[in-house]
PDB file of N, CA and C in Angstrom:
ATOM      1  N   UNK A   1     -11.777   6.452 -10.218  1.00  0.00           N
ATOM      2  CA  UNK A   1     -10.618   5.718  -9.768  1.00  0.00           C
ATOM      3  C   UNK A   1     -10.173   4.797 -10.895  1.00  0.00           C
ATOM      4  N   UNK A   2      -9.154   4.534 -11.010  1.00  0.00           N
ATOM      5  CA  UNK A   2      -8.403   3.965 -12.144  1.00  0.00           C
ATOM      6  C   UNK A   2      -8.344   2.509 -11.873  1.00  0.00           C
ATOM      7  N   UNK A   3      -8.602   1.465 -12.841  1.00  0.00           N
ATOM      8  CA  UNK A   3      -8.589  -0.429 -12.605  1.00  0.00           C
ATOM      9  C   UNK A   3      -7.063  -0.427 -12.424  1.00  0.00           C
ATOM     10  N   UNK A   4      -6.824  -1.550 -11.841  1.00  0.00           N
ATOM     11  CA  UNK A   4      -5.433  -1.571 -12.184  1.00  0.00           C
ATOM     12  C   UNK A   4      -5.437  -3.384 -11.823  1.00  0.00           C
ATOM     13  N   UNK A   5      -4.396  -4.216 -12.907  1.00  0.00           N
ATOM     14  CA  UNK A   5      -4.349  -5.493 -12.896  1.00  0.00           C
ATOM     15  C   UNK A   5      -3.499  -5.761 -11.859  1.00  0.00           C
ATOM     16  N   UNK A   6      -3.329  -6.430 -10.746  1.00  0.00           N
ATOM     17  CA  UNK A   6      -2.327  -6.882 -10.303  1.00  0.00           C
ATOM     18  C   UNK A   6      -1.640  -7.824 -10.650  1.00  0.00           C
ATOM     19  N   UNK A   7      -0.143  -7.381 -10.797  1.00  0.00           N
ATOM     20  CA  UNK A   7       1.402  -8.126 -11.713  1.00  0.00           C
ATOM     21  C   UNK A   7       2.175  -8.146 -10.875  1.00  0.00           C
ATOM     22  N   UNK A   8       3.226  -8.579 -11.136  1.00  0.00           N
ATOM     23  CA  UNK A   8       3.857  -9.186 -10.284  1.00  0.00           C
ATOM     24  C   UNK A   8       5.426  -8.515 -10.444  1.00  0.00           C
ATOM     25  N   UNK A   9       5.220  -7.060 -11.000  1.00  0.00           N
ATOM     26  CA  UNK A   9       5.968  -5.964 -10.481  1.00  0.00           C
ATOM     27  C   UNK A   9       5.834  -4.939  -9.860  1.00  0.00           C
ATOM     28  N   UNK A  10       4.407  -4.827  -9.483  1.00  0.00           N
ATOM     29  CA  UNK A  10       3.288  -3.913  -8.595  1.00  0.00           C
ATOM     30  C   UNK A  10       3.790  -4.193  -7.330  1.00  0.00           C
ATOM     31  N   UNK A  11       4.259  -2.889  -6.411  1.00  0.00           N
ATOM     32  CA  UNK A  11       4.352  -3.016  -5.239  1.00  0.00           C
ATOM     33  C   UNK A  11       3.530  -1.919  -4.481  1.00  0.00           C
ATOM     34  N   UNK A  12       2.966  -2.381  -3.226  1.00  0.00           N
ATOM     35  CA  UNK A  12       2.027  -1.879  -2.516  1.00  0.00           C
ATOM     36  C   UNK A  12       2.592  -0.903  -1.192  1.00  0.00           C
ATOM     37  N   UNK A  13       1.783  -0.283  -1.290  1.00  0.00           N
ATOM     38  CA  UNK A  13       1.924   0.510   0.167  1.00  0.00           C
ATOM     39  C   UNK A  13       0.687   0.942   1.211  1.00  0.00           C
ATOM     40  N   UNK A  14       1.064   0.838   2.152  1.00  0.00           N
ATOM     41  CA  UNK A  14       0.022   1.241   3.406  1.00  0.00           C
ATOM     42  C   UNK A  14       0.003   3.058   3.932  1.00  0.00           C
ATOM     43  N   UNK A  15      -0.613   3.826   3.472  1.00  0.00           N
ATOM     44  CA  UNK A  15      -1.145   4.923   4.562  1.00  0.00           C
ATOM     45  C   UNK A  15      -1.709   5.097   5.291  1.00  0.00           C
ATOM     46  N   UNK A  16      -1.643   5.296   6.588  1.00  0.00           N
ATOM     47  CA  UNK A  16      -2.441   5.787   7.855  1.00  0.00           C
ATOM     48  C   UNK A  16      -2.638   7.160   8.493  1.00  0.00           C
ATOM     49  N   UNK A  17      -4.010   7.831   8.192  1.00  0.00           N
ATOM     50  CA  UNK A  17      -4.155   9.434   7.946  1.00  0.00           C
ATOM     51  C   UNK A  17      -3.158   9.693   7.408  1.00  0.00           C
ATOM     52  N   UNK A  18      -2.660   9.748   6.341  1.00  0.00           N
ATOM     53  CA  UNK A  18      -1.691  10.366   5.209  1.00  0.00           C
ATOM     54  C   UNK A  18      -0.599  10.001   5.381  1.00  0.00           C
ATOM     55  N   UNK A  19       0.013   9.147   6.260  1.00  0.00           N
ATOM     56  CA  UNK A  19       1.256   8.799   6.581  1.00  0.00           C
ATOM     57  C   UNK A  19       2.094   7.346   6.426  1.00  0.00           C
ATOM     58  N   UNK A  20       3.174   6.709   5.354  1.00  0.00           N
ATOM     59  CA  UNK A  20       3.330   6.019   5.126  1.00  0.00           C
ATOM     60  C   UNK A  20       3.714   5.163   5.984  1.00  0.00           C
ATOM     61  N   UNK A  21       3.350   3.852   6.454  1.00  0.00           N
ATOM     62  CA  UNK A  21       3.836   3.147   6.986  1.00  0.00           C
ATOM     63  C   UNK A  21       4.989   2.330   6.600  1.00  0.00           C
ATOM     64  N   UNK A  22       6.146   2.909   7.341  1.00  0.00           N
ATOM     65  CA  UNK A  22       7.332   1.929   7.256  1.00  0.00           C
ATOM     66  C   UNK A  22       8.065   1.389   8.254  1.00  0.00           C
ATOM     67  N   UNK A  23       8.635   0.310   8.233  1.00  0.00           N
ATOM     68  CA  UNK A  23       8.902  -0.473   9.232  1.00  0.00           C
ATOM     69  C   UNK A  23       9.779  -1.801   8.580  1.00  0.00           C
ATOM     70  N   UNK A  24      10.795  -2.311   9.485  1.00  0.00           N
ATOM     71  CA  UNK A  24      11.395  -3.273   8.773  1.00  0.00           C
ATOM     72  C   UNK A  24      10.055  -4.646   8.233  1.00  0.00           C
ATOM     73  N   UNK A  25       9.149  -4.823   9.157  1.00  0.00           N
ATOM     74  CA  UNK A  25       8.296  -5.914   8.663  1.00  0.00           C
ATOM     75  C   UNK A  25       7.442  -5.842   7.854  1.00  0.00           C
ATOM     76  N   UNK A  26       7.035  -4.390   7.600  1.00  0.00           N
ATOM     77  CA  UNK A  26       5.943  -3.543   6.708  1.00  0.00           C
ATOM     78  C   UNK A  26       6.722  -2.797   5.434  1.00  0.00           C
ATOM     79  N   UNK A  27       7.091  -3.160   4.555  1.00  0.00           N
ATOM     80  CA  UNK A  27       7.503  -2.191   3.569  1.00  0.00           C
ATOM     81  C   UNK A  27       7.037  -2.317   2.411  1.00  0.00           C
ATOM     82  N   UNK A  28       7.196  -2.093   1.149  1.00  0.00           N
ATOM     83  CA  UNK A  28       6.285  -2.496  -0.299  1.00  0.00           C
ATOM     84  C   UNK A  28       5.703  -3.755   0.241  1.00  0.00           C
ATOM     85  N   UNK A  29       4.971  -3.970  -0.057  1.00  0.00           N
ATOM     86  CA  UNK A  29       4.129  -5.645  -0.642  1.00  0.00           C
ATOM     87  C   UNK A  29       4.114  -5.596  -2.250  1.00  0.00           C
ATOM     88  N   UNK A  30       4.816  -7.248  -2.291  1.00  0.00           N
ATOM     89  CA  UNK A  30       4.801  -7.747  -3.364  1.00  0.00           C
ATOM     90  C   UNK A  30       3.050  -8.355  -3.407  1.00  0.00           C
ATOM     91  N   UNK A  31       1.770  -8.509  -3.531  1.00  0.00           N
ATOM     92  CA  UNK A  31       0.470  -8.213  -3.806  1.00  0.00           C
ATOM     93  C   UNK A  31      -0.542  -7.754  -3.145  1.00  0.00           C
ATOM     94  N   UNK A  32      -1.557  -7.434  -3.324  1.00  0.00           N
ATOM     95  CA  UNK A  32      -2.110  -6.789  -3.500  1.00  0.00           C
ATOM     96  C   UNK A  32      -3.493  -7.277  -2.177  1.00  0.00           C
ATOM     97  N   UNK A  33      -3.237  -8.401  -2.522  1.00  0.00           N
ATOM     98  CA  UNK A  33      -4.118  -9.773  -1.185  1.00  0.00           C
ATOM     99  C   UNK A  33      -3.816  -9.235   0.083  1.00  0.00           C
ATOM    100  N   UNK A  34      -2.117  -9.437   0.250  1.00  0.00           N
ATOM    101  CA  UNK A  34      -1.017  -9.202   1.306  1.00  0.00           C
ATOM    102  C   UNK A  34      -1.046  -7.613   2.106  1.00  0.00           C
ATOM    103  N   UNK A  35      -1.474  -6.615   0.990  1.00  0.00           N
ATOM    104  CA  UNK A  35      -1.774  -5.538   1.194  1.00  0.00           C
ATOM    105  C   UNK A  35      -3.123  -5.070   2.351  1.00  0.00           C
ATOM    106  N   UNK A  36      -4.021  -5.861   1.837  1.00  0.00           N
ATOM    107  CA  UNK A  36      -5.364  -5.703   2.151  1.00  0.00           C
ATOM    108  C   UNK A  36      -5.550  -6.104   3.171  1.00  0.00           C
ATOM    109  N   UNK A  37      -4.882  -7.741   3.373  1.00  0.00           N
ATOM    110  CA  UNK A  37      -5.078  -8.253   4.482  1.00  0.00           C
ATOM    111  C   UNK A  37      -4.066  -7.218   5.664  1.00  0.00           C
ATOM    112  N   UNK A  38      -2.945  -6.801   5.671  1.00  0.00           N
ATOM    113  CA  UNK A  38      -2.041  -6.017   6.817  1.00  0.00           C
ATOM    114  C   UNK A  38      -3.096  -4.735   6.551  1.00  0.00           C
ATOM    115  N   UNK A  39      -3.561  -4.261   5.986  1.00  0.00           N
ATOM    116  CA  UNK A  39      -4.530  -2.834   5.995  1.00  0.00           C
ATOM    117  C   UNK A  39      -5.820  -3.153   7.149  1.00  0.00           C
ATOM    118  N   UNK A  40      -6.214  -4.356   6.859  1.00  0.00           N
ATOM    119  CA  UNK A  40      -7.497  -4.997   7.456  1.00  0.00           C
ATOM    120  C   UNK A  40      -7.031  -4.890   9.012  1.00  0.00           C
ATOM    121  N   UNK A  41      -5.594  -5.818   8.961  1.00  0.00           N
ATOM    122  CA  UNK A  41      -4.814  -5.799  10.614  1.00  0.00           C
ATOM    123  C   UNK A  41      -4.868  -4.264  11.370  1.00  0.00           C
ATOM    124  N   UNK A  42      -3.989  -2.967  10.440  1.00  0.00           N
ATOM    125  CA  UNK A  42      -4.182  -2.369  10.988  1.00  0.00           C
ATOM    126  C   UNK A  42      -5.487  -1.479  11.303  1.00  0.00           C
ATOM    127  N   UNK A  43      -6.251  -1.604  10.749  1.00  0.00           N
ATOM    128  CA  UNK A  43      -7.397  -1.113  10.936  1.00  0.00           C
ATOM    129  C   UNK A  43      -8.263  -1.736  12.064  1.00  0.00           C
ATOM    130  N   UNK A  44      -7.879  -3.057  12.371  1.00  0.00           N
ATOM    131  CA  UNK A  44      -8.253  -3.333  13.767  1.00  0.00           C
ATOM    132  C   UNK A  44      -7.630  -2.934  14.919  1.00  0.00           C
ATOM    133  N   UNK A  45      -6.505  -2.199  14.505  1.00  0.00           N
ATOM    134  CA  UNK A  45      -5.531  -2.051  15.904  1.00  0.00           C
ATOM    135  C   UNK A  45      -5.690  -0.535  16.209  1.00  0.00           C
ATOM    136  N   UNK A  46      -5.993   0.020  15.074  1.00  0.00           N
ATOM    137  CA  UNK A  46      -6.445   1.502  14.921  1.00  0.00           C
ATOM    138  C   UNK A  46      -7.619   2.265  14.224  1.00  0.00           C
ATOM    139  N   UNK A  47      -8.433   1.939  14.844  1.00  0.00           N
ATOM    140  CA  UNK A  47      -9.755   1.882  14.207  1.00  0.00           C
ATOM    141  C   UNK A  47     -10.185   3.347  13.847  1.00  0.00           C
ATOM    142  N   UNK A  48      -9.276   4.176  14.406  1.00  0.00           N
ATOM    143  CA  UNK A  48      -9.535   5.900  14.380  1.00  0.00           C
ATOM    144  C   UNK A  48      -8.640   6.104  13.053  1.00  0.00           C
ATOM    145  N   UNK A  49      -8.050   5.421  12.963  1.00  0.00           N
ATOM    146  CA  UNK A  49      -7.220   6.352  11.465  1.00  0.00           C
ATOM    147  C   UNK A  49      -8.009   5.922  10.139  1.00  0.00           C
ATOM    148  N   UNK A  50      -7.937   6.515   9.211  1.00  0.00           N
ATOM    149  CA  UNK A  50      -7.796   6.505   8.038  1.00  0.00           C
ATOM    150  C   UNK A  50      -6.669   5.689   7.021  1.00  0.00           C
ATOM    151  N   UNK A  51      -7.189   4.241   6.557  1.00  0.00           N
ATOM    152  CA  UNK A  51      -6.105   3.337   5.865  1.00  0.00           C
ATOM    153  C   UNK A  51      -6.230   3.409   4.522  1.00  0.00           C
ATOM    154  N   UNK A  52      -5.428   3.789   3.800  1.00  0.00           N
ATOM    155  CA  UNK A  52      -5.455   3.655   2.428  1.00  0.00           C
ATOM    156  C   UNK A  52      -4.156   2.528   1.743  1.00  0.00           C
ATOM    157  N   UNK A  53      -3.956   1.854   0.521  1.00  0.00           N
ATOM    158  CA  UNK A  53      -3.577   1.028  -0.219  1.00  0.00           C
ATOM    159  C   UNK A  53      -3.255   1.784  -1.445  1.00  0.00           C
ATOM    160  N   UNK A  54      -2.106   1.873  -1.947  1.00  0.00           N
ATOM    161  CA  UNK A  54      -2.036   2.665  -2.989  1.00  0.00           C
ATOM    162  C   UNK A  54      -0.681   1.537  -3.814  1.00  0.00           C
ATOM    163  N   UNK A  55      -0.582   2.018  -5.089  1.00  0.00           N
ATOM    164  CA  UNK A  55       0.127   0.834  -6.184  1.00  0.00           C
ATOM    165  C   UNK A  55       1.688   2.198  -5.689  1.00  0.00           C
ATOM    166  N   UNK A  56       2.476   1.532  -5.788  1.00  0.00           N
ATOM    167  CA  UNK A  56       3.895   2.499  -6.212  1.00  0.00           C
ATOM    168  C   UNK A  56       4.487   2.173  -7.731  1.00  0.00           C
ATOM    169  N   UNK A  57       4.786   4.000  -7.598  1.00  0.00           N
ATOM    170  CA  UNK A  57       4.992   3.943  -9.236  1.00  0.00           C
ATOM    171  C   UNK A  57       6.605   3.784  -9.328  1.00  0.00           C
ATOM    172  N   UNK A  58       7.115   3.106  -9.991  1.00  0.00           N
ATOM    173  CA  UNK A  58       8.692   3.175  -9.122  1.00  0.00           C
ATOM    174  C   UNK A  58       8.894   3.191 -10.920  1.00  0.00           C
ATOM    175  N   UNK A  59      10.262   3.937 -10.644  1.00  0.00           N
ATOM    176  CA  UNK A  59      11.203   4.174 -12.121  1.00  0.00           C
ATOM    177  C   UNK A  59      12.622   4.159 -11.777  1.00  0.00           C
ATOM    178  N   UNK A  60      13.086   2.728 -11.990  1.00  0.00           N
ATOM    179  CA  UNK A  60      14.637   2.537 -11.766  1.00  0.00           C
ATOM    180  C   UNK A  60      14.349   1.764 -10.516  1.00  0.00           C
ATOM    181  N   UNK A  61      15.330   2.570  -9.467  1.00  0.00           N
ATOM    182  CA  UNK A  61      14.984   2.172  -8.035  1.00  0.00           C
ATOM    183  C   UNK A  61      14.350   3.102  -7.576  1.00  0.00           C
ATOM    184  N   UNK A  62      13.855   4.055  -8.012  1.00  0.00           N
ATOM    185  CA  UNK A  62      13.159   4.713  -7.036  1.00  0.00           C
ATOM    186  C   UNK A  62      11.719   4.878  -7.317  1.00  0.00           C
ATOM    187  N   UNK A  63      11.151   5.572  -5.717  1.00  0.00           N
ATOM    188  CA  UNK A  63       9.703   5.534  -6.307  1.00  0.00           C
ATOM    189  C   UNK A  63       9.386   7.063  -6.245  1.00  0.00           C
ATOM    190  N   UNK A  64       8.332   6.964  -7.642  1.00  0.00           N
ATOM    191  CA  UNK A  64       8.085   8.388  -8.271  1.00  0.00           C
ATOM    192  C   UNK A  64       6.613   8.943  -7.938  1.00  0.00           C
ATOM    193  N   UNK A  65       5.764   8.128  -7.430  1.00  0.00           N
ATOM    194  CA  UNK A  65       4.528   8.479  -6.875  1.00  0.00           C
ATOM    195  C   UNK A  65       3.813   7.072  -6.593  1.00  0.00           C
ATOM    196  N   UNK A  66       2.870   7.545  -6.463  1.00  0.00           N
ATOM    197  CA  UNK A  66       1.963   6.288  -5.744  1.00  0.00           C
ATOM    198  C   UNK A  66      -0.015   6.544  -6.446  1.00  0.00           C
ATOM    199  N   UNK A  67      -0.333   5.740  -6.621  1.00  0.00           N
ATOM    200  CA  UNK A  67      -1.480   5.397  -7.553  1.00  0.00           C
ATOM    201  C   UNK A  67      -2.872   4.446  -6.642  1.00  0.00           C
ATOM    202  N   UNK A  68      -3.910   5.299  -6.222  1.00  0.00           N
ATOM    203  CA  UNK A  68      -4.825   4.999  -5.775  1.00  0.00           C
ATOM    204  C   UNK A  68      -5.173   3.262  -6.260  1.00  0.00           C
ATOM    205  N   UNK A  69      -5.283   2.497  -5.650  1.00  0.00           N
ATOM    206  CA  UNK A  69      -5.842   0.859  -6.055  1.00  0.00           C
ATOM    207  C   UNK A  69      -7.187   0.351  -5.495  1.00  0.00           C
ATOM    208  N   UNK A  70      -7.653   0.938  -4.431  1.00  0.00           N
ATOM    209  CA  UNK A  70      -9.357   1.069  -3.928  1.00  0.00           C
ATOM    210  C   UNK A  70      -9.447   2.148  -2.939  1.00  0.00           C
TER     211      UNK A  70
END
């Protein structure tokens, strides 16, 4: 798995069994803390799925993939 520094153009995302969570209150996270802690939330509310945290790779405005972070 790859280190990665957290900066403060790094934006985060939530998967649940493979599926991105989006939602007006849930969308990128600006760090990485913020990430962990709403991953932690949902993982108490759904203790059966699978949560992953991944960095987005964004080029321009858009995003071009997404990058394992733990």
């Amino acid at each position: 798995m790859k280190q990665h520094n957290d900066n403060q153009n790094d934006f985060y995302a939530i998967f649940a069994d493979g599926e991105l969570i989006v939602s007006k209150e849930l969308g990128f996270l600006h760090t990485l803390d913020f990430a962990e802690n709403a991953a932690e939330l949902l993982r108490a509310v759904n203790p059966n799925k699978f949560i992953l945290i991944q960095r987005a790779i964004i080029a321009g405005d858009t995003v071009t993939g997404y990058e394992n972070v733990m």
